[in-house]
Protein backbone atom coordinates (compact mmCIF):
# COMPACT_ATOMS: atom_id res chain seq x y z
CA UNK A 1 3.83 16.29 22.92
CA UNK A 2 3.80 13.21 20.52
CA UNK A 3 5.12 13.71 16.65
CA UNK A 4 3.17 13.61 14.29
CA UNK A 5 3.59 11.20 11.30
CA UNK A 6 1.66 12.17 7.73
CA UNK A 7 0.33 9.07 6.37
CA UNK A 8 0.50 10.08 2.70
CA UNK A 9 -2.69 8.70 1.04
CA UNK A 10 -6.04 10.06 0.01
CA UNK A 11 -7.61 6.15 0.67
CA UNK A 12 -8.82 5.68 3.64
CA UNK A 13 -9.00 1.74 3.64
CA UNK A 14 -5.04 2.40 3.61
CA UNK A 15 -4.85 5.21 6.77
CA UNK A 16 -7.17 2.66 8.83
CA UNK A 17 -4.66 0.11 7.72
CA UNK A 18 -1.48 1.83 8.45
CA UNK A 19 -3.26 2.86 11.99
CA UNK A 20 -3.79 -0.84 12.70
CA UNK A 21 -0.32 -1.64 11.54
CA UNK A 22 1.78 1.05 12.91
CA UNK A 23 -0.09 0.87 16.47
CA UNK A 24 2.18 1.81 19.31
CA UNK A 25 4.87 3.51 16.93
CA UNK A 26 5.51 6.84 18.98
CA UNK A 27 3.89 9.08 16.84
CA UNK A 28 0.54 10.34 16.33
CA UNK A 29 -0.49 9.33 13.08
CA UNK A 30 -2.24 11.84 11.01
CA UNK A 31 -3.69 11.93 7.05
CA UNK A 32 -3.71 14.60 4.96
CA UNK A 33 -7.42 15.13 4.73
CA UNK A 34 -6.99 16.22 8.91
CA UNK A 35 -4.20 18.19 7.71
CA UNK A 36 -6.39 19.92 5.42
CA UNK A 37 -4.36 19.19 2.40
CA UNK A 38 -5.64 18.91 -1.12
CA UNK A 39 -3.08 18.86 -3.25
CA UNK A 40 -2.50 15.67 -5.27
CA UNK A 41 0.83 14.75 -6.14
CA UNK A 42 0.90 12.72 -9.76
CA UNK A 43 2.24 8.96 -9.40
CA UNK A 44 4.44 9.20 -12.74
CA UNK A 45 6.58 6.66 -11.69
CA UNK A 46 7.72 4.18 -13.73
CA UNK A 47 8.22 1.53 -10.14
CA UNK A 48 6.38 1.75 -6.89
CA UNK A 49 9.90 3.05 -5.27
CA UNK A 50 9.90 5.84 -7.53
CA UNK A 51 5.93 6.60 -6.66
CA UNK A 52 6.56 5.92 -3.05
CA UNK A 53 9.40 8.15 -3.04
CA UNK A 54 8.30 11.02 -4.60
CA UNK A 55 5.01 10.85 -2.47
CA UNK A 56 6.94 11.09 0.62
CA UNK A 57 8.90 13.49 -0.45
CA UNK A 58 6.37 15.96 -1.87
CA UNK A 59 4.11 15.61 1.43
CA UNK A 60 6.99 16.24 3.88
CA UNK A 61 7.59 19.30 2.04
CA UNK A 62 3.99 20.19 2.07
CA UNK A 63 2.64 19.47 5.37
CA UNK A 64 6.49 20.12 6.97
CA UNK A 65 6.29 17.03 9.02
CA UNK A 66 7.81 13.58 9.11
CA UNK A 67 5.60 11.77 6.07
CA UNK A 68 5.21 7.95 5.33
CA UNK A 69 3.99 6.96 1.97
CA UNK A 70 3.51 3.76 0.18
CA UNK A 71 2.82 2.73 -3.44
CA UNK A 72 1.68 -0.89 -4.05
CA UNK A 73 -0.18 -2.74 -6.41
CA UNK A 74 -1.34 -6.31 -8.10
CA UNK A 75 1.37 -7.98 -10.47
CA UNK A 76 -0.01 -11.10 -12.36
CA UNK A 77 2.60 -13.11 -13.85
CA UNK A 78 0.20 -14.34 -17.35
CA UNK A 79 -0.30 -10.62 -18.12
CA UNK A 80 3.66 -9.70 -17.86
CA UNK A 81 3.52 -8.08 -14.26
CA UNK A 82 0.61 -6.04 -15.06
CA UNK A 83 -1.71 -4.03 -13.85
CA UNK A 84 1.44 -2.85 -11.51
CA UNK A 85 2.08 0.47 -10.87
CA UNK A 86 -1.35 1.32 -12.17
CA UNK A 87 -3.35 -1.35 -10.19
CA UNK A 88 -5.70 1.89 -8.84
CA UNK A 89 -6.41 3.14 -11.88
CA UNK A 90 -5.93 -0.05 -14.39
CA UNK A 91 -8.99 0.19 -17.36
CA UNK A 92 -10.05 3.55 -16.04
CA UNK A 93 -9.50 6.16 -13.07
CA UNK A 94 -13.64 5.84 -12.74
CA UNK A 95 -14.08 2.07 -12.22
CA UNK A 96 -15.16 0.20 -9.40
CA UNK A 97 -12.84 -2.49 -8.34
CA UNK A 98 -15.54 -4.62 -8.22
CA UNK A 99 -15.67 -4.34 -12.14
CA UNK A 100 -11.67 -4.42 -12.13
CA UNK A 101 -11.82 -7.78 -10.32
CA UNK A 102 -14.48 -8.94 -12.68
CA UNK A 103 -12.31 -8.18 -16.24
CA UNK A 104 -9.29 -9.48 -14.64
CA UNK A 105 -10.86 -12.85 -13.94
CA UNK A 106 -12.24 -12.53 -17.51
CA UNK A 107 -8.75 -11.79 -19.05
CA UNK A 108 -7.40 -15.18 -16.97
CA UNK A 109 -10.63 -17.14 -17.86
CA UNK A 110 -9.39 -21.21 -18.62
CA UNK A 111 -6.17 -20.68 -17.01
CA UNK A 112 -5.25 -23.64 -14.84
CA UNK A 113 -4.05 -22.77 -11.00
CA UNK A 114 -0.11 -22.88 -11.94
CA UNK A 115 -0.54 -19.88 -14.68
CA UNK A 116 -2.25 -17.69 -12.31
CA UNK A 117 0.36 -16.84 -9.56
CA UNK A 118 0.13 -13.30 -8.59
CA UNK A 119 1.93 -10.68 -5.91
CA UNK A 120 0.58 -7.82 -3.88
CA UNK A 121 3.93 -5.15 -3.94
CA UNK A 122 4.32 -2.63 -1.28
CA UNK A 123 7.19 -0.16 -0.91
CA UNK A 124 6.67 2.27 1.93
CA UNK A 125 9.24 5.80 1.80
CA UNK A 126 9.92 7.95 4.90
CA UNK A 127 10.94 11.72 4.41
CA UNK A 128 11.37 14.52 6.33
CA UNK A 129 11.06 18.12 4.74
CA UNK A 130 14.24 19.50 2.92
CA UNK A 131 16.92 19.66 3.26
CA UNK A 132 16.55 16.11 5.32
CA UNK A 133 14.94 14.43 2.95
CA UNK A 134 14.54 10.38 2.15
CA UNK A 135 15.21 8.89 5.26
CA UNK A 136 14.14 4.84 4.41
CA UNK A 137 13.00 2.68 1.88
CA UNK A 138 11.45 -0.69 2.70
CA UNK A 139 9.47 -3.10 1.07
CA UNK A 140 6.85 -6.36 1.59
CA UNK A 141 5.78 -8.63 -1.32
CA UNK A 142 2.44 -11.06 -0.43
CA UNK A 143 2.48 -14.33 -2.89
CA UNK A 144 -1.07 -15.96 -4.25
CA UNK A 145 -2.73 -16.57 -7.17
CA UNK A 146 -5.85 -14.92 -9.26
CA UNK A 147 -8.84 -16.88 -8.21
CA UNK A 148 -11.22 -18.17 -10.97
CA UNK A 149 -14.07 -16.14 -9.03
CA UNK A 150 -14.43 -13.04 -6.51
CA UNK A 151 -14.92 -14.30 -2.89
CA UNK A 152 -15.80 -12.66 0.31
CA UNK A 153 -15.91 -8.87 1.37
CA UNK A 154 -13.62 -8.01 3.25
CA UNK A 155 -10.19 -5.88 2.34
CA UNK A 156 -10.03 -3.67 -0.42
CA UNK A 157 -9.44 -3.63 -3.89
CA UNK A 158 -8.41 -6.37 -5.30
CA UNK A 159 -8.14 -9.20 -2.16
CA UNK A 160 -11.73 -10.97 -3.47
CA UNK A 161 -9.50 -12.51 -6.30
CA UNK A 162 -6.35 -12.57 -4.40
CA UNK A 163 -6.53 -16.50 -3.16
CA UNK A 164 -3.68 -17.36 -0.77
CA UNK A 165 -3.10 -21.22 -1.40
CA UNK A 166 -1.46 -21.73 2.51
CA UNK A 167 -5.12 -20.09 3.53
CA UNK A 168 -7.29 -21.79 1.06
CA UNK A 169 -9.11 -18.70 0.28
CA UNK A 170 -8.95 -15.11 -0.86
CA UNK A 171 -8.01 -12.08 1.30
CA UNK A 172 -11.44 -11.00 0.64
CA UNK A 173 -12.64 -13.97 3.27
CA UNK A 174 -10.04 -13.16 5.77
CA UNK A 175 -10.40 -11.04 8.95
CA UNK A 176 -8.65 -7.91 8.94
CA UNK A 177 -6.86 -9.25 12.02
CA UNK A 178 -6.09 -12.27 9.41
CA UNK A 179 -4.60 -10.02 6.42
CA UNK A 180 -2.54 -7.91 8.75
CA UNK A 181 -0.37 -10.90 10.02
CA UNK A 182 0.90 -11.81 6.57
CA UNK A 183 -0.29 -8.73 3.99
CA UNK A 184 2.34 -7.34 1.98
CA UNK A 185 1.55 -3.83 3.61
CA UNK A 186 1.86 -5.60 6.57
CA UNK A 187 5.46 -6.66 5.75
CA UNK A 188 6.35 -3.33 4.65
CA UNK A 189 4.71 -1.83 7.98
CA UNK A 190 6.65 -4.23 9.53
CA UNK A 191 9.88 -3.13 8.17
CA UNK A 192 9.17 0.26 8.82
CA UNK A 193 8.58 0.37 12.77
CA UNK A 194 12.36 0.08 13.75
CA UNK A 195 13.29 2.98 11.43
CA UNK A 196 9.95 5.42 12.85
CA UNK A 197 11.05 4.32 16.20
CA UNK A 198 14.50 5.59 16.07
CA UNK A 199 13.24 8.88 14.33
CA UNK A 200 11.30 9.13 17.37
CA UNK A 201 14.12 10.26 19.29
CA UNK A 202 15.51 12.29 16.36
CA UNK A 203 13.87 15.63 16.52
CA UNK A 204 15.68 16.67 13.40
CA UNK A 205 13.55 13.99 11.27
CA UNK A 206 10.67 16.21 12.27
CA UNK A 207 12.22 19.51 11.06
């Protein structure tokens, strides 16, 4: 019977994601609202390791299985790295990101291209329940700019203003196919797959 693996996140843009991105790790993947769990676990982390680590942590405990969990975010290098570690709830846990992409292009408004540089984070933590653990940390860090403008629909979040100079446009215009091969998630996923794969064959990761 195949493992399971908790993907740690109550978005589901990010569990489609992490399906896409982990395909053919040897585990089944499986979110917490299959699982049945409700709890939330508070991000008061002061850095996405922290957040990612304590997430992972708190869900292999819960759901006693092998957990992955990531915390990423939007750092813009005019407004001092923010909105960071708060990029899902930045102005408000109630906004649409849609109004979120709207203010940030207002705050950036007359900027020229060279003050706008931006990165998408990710850190992704693997745990198994106590007294196992943190088993991995890893990380992925996508490089752009804030575009003066929202473009295109696709992604999530924040990609309509993420513009990716090598692409000449935002991740909102790209495929998902086209954000997967160079997204910071993507990285992180990535980085991840030779670690899941050796837990694989480790059955006390899943205990």
């Amino acid at each position: 019977m195949t493992q399971r693996l908790v993907i740690a996140t109550t978005n589901p843009h990010k569990v489609e994601e992490f399906r896409e991105l982990l395909a053919g790790v040897p585990f089944t993947l499986t979110s917490l609202s299959e699982l049945g769990v409700t709890q939330d676990v508070p991000e008061t982390g002061v850095t996405f390791e922290q957040n990612a680590i304590f997430k992972a942590r708190a869900y292999a405990d819960l759901t006693g299985l092998l957990t992955l969990a990531d915390d990423s975010g939007l750092e813009i290098d005019a407004l001092d790295g923010a909105p960071g570690v708060i990029s899902a709830r930045w102005v408000g846990p109630d906004v649409s990101y849609e109004t979120r992409n709207r203010m940030l292009v207002e705050r950036l408004a007359g900027l020229p291209d060279e003050r706008r540089g931006a990165r998408y984070q990710c850190i992704i933590a693997i745990a198994a329940p106590e007294p196992r653990g943190l088993l991995g940390v890893v990380s992925g860090v996508f490089k752009g700019r804030i575009a003066h403008e929202p473009a295109g629909s696709g992604g999530f979040g924040y990609d309509p203003i993420f513009f990716v100079p090598e692409q000449g446009r935002t991740v909102g215009q790209m495929t998902a196919a086209e954000k997967h091969a160079i997204s910071h998630r993507a990285l992180a996923a990535r980085a991840a797959r030779p670690l899941l794969e050796r837990l694989a064959n480790d059955d006390q990761a899943t205990r």
